[in-house]
PDB file of N, CA and C in Angstrom:
ATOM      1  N   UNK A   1      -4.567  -3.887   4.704  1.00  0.00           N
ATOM      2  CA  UNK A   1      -4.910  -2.874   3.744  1.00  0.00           C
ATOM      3  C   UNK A   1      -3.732  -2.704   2.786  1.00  0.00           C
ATOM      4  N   UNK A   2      -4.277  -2.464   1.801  1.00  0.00           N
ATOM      5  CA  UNK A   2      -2.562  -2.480   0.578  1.00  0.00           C
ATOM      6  C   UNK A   2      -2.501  -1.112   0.701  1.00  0.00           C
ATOM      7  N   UNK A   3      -1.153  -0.550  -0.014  1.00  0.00           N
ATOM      8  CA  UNK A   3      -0.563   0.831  -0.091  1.00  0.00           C
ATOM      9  C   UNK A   3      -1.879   1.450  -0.865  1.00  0.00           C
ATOM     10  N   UNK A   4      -2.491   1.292  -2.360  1.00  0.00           N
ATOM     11  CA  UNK A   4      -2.994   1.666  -2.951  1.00  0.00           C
ATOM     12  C   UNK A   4      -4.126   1.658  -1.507  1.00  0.00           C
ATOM     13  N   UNK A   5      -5.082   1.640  -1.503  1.00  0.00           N
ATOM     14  CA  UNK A   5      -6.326   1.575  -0.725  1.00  0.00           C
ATOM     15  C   UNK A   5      -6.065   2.725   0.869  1.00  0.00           C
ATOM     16  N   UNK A   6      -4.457   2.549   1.432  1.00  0.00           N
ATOM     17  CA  UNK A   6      -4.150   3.486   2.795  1.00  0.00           C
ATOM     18  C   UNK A   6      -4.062   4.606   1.804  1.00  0.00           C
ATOM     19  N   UNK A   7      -3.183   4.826   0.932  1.00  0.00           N
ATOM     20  CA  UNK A   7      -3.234   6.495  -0.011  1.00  0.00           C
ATOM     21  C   UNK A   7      -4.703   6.719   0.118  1.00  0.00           C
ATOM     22  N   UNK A   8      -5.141   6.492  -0.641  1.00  0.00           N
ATOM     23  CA  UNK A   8      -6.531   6.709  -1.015  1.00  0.00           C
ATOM     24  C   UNK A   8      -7.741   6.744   0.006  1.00  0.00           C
ATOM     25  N   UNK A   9      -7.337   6.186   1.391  1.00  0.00           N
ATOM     26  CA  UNK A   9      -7.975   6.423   2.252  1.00  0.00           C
ATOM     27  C   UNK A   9      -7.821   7.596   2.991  1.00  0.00           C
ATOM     28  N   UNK A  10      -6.062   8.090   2.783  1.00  0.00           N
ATOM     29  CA  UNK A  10      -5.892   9.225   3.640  1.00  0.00           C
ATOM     30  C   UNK A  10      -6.013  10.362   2.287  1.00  0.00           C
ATOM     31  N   UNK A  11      -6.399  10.357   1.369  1.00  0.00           N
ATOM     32  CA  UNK A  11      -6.950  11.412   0.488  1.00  0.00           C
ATOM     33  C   UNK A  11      -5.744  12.129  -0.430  1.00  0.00           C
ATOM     34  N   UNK A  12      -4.816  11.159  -0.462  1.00  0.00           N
ATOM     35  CA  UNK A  12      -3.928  11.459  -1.988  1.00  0.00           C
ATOM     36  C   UNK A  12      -4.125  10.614  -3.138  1.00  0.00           C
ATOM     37  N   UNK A  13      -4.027  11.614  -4.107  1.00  0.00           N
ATOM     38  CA  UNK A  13      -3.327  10.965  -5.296  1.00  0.00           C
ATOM     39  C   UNK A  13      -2.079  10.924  -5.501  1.00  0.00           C
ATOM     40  N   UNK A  14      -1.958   9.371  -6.643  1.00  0.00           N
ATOM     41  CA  UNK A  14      -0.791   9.079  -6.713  1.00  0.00           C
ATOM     42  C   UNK A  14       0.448  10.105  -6.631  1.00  0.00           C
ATOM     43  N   UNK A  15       0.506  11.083  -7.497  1.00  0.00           N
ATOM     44  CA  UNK A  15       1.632  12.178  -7.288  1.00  0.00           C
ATOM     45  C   UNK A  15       1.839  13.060  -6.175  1.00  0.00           C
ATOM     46  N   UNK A  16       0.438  13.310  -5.553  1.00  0.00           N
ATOM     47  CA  UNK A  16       0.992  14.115  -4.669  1.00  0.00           C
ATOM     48  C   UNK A  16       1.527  13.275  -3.425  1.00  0.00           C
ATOM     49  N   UNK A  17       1.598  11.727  -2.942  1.00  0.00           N
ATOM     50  CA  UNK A  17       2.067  10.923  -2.179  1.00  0.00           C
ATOM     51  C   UNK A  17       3.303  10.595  -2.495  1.00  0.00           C
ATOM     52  N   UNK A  18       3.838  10.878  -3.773  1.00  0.00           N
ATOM     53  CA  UNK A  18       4.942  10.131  -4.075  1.00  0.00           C
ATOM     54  C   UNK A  18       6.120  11.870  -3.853  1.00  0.00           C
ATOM     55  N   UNK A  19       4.971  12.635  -4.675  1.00  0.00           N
ATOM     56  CA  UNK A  19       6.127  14.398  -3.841  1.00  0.00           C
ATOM     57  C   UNK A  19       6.325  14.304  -2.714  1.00  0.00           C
ATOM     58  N   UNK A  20       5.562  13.914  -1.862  1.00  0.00           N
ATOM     59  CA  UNK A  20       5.314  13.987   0.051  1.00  0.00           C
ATOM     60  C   UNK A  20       6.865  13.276   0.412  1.00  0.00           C
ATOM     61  N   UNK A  21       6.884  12.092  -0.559  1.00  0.00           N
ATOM     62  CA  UNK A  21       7.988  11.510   0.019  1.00  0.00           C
ATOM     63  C   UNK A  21       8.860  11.373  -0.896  1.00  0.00           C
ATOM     64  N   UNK A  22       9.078  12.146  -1.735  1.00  0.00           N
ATOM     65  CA  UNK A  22      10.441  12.213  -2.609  1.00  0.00           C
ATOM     66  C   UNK A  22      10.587  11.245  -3.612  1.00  0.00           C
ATOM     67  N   UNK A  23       9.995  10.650  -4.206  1.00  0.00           N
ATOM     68  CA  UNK A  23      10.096   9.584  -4.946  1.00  0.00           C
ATOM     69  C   UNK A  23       9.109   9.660  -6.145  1.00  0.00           C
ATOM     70  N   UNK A  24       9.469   9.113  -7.664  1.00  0.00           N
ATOM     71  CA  UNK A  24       8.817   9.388  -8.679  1.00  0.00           C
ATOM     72  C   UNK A  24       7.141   8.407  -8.440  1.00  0.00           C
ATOM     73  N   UNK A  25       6.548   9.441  -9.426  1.00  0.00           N
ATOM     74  CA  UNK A  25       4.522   8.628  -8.822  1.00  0.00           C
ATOM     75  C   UNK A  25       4.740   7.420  -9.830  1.00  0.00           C
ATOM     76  N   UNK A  26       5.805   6.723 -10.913  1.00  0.00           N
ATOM     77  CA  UNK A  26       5.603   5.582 -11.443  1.00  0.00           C
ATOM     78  C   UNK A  26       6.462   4.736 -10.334  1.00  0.00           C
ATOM     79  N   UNK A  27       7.170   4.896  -9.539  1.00  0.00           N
ATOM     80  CA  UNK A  27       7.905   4.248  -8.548  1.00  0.00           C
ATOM     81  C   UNK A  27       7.195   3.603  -7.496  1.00  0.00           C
ATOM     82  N   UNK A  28       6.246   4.468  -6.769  1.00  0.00           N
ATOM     83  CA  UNK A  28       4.787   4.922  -5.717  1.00  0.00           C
ATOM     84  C   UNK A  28       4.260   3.477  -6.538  1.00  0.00           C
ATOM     85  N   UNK A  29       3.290   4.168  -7.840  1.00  0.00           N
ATOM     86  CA  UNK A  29       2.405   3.035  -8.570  1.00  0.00           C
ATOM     87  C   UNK A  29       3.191   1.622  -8.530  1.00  0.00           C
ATOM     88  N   UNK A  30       4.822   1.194  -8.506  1.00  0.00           N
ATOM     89  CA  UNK A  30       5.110   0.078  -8.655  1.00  0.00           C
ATOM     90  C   UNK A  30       4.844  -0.543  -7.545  1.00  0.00           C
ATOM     91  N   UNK A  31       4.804  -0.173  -6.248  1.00  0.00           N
ATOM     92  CA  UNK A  31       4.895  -0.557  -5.121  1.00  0.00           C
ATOM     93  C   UNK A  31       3.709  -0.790  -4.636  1.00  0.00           C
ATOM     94  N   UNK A  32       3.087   0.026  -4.809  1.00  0.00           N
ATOM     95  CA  UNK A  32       1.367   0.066  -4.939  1.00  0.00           C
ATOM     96  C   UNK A  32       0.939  -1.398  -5.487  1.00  0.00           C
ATOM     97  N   UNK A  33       1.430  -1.722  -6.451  1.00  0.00           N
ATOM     98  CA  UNK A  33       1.230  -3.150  -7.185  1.00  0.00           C
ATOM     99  C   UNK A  33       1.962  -4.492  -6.364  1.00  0.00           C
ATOM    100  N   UNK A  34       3.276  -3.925  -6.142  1.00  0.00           N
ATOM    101  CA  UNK A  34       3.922  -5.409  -5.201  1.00  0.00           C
ATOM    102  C   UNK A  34       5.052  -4.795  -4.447  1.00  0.00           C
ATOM    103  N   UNK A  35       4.498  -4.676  -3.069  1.00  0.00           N
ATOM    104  CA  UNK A  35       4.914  -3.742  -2.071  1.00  0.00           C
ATOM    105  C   UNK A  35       5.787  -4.508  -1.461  1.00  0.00           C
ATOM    106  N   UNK A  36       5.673  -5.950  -1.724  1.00  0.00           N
ATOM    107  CA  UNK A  36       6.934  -7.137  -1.427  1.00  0.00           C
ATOM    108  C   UNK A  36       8.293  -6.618  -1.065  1.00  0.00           C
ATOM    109  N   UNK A  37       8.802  -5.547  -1.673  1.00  0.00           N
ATOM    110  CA  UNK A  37      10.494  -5.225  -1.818  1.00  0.00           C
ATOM    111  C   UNK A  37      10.468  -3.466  -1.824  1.00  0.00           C
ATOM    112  N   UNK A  38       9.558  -3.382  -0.737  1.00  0.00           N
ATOM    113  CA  UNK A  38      10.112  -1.664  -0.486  1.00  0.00           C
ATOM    114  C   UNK A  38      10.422  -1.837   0.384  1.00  0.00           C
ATOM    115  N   UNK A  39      11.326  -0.858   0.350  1.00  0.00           N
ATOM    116  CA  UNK A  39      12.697  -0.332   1.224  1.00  0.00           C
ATOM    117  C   UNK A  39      11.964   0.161   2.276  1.00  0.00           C
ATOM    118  N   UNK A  40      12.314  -0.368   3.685  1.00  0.00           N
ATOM    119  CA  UNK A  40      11.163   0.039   4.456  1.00  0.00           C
ATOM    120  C   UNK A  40      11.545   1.602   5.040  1.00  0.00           C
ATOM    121  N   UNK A  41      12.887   1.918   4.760  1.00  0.00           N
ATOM    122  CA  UNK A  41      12.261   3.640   5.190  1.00  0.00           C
ATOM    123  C   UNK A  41      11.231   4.300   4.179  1.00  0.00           C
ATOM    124  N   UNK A  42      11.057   4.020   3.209  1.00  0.00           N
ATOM    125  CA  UNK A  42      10.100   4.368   2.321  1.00  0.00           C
ATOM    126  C   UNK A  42       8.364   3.719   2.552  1.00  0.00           C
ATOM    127  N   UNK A  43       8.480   2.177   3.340  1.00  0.00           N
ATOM    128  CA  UNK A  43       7.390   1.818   4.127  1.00  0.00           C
ATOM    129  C   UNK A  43       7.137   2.876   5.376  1.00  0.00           C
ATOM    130  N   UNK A  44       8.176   3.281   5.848  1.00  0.00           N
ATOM    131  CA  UNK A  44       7.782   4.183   7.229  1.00  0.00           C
ATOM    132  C   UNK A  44       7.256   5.705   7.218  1.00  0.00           C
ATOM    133  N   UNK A  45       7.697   6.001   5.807  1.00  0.00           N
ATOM    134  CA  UNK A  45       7.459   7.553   5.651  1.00  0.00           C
ATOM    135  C   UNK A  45       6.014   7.554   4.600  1.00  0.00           C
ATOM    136  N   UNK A  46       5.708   6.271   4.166  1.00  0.00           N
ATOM    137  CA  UNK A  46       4.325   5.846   3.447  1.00  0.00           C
ATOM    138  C   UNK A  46       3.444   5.985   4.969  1.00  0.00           C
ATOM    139  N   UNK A  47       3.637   5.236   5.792  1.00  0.00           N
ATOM    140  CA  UNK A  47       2.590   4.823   7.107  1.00  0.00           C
ATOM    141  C   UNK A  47       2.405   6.413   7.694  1.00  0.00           C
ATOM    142  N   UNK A  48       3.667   6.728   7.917  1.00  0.00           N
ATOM    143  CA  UNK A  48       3.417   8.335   8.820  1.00  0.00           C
ATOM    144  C   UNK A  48       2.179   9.193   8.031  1.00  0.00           C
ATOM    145  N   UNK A  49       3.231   9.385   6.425  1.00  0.00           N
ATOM    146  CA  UNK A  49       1.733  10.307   5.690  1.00  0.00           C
ATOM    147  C   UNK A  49       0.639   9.771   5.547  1.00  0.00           C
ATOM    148  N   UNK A  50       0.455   8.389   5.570  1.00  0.00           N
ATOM    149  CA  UNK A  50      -0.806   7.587   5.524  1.00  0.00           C
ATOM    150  C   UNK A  50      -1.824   8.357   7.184  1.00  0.00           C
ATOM    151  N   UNK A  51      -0.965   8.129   8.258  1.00  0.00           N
ATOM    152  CA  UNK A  51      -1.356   8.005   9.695  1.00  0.00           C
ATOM    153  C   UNK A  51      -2.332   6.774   9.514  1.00  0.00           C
ATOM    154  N   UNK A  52      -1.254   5.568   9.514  1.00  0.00           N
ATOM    155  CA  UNK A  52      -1.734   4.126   9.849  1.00  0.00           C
ATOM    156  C   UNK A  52      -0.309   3.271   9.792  1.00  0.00           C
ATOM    157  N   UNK A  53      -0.621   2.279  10.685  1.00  0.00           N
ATOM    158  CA  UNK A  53       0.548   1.593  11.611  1.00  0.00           C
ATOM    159  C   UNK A  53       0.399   1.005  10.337  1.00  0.00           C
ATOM    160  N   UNK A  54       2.057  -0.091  10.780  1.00  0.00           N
ATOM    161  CA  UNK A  54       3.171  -0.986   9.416  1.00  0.00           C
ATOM    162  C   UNK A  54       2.063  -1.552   9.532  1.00  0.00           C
ATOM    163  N   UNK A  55       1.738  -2.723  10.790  1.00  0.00           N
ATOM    164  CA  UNK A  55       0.782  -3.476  10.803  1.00  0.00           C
ATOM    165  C   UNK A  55      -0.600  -3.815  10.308  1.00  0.00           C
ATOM    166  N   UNK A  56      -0.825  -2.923   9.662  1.00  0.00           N
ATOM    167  CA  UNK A  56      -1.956  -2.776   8.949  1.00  0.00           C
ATOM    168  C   UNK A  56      -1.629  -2.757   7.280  1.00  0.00           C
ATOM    169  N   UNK A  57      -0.485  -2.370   6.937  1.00  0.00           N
ATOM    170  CA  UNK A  57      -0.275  -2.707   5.318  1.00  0.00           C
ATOM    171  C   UNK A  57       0.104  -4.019   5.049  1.00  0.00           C
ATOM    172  N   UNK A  58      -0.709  -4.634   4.108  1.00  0.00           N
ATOM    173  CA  UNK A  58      -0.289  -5.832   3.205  1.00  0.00           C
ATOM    174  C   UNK A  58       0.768  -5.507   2.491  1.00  0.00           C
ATOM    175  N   UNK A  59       1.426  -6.439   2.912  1.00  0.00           N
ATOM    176  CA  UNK A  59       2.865  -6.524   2.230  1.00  0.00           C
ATOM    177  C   UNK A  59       3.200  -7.745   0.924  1.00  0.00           C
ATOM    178  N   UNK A  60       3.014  -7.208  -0.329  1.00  0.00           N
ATOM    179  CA  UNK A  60       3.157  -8.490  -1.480  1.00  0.00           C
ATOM    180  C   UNK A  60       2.464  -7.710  -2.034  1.00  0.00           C
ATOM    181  N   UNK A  61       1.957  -8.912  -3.326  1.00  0.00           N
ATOM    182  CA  UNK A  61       1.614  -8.543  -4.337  1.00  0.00           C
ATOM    183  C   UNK A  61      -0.382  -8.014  -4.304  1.00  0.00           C
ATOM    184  N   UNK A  62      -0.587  -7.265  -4.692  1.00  0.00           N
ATOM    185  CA  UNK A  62      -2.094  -6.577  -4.521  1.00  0.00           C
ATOM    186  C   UNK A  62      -3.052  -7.609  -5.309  1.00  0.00           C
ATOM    187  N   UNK A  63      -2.564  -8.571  -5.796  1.00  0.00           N
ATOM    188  CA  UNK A  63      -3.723  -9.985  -6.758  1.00  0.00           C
ATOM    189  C   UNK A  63      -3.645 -10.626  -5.587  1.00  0.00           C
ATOM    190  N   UNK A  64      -2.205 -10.736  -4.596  1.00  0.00           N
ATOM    191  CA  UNK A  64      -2.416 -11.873  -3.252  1.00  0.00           C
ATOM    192  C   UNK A  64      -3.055 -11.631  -2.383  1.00  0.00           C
ATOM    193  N   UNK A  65      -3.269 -10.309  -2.110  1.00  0.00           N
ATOM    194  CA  UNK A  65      -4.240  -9.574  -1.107  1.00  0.00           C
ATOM    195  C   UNK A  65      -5.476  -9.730  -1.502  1.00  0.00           C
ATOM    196  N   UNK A  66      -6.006  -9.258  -2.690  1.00  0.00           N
ATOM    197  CA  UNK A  66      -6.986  -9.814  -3.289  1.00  0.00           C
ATOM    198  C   UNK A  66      -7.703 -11.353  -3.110  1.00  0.00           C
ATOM    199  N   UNK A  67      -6.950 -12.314  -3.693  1.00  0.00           N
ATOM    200  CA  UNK A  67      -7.202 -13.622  -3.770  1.00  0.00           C
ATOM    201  C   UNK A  67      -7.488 -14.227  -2.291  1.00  0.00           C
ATOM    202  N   UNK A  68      -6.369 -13.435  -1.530  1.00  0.00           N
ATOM    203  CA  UNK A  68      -6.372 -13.945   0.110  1.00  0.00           C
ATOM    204  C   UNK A  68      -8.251 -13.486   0.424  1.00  0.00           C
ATOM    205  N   UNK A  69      -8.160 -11.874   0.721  1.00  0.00           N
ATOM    206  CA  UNK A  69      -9.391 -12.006   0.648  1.00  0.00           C
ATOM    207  C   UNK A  69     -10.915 -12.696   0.001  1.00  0.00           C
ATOM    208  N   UNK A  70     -10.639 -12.886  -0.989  1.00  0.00           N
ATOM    209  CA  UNK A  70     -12.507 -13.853  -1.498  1.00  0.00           C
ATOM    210  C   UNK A  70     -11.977 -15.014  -0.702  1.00  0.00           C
ATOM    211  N   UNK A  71     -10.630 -15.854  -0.617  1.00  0.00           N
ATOM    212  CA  UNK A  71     -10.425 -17.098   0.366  1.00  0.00           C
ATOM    213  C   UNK A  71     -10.981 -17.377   1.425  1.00  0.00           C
ATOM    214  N   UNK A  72     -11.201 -16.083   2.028  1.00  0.00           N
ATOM    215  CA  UNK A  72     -11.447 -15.985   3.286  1.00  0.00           C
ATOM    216  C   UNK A  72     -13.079 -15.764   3.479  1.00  0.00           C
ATOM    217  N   UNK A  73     -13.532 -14.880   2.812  1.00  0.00           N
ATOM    218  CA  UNK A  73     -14.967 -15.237   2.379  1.00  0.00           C
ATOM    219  C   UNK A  73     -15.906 -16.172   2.197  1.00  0.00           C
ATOM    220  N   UNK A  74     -14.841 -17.368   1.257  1.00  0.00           N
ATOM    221  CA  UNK A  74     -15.572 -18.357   0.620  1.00  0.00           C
ATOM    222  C   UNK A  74     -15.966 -19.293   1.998  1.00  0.00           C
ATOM    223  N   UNK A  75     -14.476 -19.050   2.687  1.00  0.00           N
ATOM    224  CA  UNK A  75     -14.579 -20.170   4.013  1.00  0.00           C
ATOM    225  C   UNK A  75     -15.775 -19.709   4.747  1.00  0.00           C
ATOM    226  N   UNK A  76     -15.893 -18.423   5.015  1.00  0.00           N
ATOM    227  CA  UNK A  76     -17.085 -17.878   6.304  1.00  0.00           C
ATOM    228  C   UNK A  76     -18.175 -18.314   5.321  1.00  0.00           C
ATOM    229  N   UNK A  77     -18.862 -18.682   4.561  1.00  0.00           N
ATOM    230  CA  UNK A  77     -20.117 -18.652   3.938  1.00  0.00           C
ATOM    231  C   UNK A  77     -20.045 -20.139   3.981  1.00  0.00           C
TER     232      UNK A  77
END
């Protein structure tokens, strides 16, 4: 699951996730996009307010998560 999609599952918007954890909501949105190079105490305090394990966030860019998924599609069909 990417950052964008766990927010949004646990029922924030961008700003009020990025107040939760101290950090500006264009900072949040960058990471949201390519989560590749966050600082993982900032991954850990994302998962807690999320309430969903590391293991479950896609880590990279949100087009690779994307692309990975229809890949995986195309194969099962």
């Amino acid at each position: 699951m990417s950052l964008r999609a766990a927010r949004i599952n646990a029922g924030f918007t961008l700003k009020e996730a990025s107040r939760e954890v101290g950090i500006h909501h264009e900072t949040l949105a960058k990471y949201e996009k390519d989560s590749g190079n966050i600082p993982i105490n900032l991954l850990n305090e994302l998962s807690i307010l999320y309430q969903i394990q590391l293991d479950y966030i896609f880590l990279g860019k949100r087009y690779d998560l994307i692309r990975t998924i229809r890949n995986k599609s195309k194969i099962a069909t």
